[in-house]
PDB file of N, CA and C in Angstrom:
ATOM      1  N   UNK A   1     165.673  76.101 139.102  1.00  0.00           N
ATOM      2  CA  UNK A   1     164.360  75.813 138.596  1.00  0.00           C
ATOM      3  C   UNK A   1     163.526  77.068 138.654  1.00  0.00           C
ATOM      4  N   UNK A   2     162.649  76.539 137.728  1.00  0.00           N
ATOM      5  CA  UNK A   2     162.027  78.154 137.624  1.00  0.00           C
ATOM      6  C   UNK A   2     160.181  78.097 137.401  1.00  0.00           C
ATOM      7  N   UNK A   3     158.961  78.562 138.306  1.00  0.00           N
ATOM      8  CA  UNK A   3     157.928  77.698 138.396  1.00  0.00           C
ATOM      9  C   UNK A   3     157.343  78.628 136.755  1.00  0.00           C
ATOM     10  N   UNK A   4     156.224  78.135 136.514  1.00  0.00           N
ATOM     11  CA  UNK A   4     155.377  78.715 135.237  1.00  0.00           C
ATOM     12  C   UNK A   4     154.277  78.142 135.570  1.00  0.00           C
ATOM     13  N   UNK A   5     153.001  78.892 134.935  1.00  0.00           N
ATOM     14  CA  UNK A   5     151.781  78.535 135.062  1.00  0.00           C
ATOM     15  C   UNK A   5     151.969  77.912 133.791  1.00  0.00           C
ATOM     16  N   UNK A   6     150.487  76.077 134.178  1.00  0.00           N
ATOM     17  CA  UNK A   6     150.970  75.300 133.025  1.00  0.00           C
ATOM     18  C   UNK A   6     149.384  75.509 132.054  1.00  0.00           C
ATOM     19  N   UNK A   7     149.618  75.316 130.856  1.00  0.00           N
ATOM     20  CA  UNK A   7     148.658  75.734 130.004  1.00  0.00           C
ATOM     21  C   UNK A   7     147.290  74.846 129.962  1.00  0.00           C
ATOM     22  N   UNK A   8     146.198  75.276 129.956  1.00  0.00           N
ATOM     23  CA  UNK A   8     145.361  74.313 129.484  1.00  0.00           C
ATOM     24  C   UNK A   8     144.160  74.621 128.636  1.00  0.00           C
ATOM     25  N   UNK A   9     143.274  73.519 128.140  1.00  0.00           N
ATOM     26  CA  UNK A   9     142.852  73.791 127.420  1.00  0.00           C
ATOM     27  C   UNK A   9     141.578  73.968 127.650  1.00  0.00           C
ATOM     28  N   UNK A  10     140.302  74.996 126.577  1.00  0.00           N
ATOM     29  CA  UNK A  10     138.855  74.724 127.110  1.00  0.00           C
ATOM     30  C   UNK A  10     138.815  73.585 127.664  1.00  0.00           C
ATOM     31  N   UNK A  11     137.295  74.587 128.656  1.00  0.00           N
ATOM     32  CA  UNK A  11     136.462  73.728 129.837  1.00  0.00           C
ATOM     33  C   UNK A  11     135.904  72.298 128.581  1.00  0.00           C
ATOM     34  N   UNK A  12     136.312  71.142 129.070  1.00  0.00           N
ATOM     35  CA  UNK A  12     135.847  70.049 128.681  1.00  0.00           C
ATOM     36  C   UNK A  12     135.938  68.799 129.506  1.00  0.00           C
ATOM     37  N   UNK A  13     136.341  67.582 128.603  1.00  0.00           N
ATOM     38  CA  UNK A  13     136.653  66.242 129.216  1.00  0.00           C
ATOM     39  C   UNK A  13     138.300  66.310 129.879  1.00  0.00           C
ATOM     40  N   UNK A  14     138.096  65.925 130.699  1.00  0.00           N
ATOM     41  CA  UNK A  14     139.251  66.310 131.816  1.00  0.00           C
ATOM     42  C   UNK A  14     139.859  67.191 131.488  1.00  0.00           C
ATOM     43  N   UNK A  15     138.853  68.356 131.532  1.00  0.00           N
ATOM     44  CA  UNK A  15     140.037  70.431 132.033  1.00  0.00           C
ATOM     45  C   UNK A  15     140.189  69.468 133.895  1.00  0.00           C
ATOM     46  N   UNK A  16     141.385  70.669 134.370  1.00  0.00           N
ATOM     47  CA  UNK A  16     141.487  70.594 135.202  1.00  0.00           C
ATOM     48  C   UNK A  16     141.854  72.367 135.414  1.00  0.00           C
ATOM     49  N   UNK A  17     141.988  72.961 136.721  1.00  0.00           N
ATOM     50  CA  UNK A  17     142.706  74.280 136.369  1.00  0.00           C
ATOM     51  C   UNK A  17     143.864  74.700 136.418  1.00  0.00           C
ATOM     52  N   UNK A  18     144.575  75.715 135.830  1.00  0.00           N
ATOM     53  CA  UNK A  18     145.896  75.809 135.486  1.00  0.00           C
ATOM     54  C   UNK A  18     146.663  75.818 137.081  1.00  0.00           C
ATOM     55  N   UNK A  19     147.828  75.006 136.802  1.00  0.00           N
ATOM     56  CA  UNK A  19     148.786  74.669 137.803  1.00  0.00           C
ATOM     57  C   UNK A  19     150.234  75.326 137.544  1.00  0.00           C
ATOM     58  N   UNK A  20     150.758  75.661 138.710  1.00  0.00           N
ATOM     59  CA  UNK A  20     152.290  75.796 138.290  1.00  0.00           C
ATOM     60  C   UNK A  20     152.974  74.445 138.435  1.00  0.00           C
ATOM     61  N   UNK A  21     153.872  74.690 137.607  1.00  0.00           N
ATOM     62  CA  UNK A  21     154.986  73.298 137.525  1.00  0.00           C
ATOM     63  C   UNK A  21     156.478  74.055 137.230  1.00  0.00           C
ATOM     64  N   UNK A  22     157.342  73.233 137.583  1.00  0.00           N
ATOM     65  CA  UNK A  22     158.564  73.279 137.930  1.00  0.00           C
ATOM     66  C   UNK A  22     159.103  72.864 136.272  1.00  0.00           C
ATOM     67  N   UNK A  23     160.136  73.765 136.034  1.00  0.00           N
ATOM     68  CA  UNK A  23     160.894  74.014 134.844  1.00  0.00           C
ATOM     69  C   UNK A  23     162.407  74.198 135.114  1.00  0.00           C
ATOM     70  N   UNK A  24     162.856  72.790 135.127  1.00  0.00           N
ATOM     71  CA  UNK A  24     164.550  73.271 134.976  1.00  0.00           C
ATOM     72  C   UNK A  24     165.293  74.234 133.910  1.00  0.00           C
ATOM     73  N   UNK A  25     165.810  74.741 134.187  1.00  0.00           N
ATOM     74  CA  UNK A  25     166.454  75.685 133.352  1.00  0.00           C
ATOM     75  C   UNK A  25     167.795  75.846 133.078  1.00  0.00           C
ATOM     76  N   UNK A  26     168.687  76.198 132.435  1.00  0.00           N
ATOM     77  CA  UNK A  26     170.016  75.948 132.155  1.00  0.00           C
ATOM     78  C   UNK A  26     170.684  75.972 133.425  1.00  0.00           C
ATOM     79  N   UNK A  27     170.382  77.668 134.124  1.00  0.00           N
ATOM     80  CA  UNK A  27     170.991  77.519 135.425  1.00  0.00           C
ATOM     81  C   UNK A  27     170.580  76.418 136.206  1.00  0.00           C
ATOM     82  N   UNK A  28     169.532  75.952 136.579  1.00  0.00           N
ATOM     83  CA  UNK A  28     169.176  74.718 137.539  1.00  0.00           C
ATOM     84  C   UNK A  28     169.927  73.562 137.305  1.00  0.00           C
ATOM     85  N   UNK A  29     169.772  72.955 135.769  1.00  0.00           N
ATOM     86  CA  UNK A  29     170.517  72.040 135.524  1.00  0.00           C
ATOM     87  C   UNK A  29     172.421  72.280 136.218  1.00  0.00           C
ATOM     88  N   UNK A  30     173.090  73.218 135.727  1.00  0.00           N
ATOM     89  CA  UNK A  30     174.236  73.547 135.866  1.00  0.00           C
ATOM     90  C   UNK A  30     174.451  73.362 137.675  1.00  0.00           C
ATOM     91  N   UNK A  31     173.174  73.731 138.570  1.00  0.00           N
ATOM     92  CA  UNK A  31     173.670  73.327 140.028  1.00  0.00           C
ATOM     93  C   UNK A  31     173.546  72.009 140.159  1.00  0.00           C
ATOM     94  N   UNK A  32     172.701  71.072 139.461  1.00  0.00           N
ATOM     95  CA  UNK A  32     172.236  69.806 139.831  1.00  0.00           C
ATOM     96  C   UNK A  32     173.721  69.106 139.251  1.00  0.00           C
ATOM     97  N   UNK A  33     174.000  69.722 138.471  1.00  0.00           N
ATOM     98  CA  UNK A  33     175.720  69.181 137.830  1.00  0.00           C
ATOM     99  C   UNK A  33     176.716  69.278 139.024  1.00  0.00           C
ATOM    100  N   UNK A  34     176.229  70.116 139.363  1.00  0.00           N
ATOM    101  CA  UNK A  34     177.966  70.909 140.780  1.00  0.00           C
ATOM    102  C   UNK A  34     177.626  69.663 141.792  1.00  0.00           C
ATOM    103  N   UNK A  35     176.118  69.628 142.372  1.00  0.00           N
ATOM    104  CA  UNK A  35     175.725  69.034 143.398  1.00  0.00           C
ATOM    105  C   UNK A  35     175.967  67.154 143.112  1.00  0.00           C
ATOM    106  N   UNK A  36     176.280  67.469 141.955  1.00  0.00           N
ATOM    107  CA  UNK A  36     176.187  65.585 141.738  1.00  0.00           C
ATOM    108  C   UNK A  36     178.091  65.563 141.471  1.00  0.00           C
ATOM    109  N   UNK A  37     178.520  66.205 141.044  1.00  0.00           N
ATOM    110  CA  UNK A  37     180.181  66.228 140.955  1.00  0.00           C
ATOM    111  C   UNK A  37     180.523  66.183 142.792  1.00  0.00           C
ATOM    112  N   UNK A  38     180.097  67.129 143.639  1.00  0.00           N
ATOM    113  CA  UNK A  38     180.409  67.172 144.899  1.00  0.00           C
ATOM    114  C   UNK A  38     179.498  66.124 145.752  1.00  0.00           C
ATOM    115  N   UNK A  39     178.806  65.101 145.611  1.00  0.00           N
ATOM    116  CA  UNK A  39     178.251  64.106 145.820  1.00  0.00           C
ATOM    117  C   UNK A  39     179.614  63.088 145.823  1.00  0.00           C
ATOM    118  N   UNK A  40     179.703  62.824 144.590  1.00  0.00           N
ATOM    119  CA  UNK A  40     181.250  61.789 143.894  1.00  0.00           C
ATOM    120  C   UNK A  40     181.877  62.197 144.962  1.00  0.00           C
ATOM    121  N   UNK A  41     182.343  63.223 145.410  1.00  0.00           N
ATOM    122  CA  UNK A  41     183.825  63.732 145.621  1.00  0.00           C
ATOM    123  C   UNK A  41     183.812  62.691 147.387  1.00  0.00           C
ATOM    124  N   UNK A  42     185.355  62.110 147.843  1.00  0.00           N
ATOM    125  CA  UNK A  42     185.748  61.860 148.720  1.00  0.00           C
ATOM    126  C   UNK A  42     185.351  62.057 149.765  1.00  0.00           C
ATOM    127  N   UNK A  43     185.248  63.312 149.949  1.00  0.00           N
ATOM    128  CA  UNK A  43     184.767  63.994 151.335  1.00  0.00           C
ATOM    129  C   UNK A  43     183.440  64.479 151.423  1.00  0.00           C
ATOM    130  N   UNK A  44     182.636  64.087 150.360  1.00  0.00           N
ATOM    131  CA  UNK A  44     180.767  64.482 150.455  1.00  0.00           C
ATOM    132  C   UNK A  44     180.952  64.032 151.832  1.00  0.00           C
ATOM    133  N   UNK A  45     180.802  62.326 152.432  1.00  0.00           N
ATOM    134  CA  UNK A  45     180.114  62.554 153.621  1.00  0.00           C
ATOM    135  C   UNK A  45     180.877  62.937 154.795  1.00  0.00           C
ATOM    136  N   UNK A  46     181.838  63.540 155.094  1.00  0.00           N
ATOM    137  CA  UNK A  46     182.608  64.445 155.616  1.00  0.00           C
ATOM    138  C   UNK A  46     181.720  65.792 155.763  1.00  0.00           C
ATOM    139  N   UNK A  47     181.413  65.739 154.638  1.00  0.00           N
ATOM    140  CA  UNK A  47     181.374  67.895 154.403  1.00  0.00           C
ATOM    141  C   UNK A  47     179.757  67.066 155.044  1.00  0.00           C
ATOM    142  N   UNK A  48     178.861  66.725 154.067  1.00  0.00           N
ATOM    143  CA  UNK A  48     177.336  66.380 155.117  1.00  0.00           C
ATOM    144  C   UNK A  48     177.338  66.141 156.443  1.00  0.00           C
ATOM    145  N   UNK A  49     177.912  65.242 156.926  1.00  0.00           N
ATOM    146  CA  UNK A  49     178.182  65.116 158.108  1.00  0.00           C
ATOM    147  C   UNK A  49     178.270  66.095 159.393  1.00  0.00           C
ATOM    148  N   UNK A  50     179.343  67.267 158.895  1.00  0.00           N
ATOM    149  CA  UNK A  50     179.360  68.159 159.091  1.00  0.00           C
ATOM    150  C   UNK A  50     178.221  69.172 159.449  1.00  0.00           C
ATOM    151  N   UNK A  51     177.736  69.290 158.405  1.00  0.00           N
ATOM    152  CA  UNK A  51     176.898  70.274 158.290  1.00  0.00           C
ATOM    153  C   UNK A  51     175.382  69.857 159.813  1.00  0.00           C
ATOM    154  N   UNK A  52     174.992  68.628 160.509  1.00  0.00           N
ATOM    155  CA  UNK A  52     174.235  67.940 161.227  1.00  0.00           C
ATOM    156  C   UNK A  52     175.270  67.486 163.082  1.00  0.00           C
ATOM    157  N   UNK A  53     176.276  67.885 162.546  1.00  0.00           N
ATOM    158  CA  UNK A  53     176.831  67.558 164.124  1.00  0.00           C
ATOM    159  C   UNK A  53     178.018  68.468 164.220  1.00  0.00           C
ATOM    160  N   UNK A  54     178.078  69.083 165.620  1.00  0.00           N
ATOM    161  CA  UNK A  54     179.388  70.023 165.319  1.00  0.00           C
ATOM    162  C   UNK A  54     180.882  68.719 165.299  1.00  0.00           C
ATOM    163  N   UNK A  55     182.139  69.724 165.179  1.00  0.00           N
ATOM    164  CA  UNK A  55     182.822  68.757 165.056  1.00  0.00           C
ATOM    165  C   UNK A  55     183.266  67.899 166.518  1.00  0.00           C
ATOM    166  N   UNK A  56     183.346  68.508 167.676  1.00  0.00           N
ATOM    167  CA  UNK A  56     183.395  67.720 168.422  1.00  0.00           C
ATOM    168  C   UNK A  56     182.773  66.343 168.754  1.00  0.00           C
ATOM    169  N   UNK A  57     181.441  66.683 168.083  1.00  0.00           N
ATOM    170  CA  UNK A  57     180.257  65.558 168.041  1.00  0.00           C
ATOM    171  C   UNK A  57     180.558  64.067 167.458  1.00  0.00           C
ATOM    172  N   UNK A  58     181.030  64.830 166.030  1.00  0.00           N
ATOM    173  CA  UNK A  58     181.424  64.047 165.059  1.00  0.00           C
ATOM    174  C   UNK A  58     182.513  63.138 165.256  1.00  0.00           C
ATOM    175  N   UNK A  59     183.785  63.857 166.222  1.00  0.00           N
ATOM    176  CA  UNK A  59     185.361  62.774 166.703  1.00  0.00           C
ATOM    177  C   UNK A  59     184.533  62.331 167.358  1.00  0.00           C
ATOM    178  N   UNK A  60     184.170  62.124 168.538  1.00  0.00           N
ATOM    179  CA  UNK A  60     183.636  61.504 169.531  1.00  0.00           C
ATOM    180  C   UNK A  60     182.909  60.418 168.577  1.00  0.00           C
ATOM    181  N   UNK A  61     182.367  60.392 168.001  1.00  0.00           N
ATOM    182  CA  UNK A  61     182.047  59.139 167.167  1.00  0.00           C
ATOM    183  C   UNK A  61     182.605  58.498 166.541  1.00  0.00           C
ATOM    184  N   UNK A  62     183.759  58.936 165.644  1.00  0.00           N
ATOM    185  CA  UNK A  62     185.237  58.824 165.124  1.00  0.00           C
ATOM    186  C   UNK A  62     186.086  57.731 166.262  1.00  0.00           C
ATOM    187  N   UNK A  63     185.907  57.998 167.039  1.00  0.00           N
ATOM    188  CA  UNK A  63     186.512  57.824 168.340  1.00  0.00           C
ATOM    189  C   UNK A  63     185.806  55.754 168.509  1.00  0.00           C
ATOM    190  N   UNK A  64     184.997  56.167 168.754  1.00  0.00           N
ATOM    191  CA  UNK A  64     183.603  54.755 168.921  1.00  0.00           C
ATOM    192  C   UNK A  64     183.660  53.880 168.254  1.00  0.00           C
TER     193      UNK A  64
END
């Protein structure tokens, strides 16, 4: 994603002042693709899991 200042128009009935906003972009889209293919995949909550408890943590619960 990529931010941009957003356009607006003369001071009138509801101006507000210019804001940035968020713009997906080819590359952004293309990670939100990887991240949703590796979501699907078998071992997402394996690999998440992971990433929040070491692995000893994790058998020991395995274990339970």
């Amino acid at each position: 994603m990529e931010t941009v200042r957003q356009r607006t128009v003369a001071p009138g009935a509801g101006f507000h002042a210019p804001v940035d906003i968020a713009v997906l972009t080819d590359k952004g889209r293309a990670e939100f693709n990887r991240l949703a293919r590796e979501e699907r995949a078998l071992s997402w909550t394996d690999a998440k899991a992971g990433e929040y408890a070491p692995s000893e943590t994790a058998a020991a619960i395995e274990r339970s």
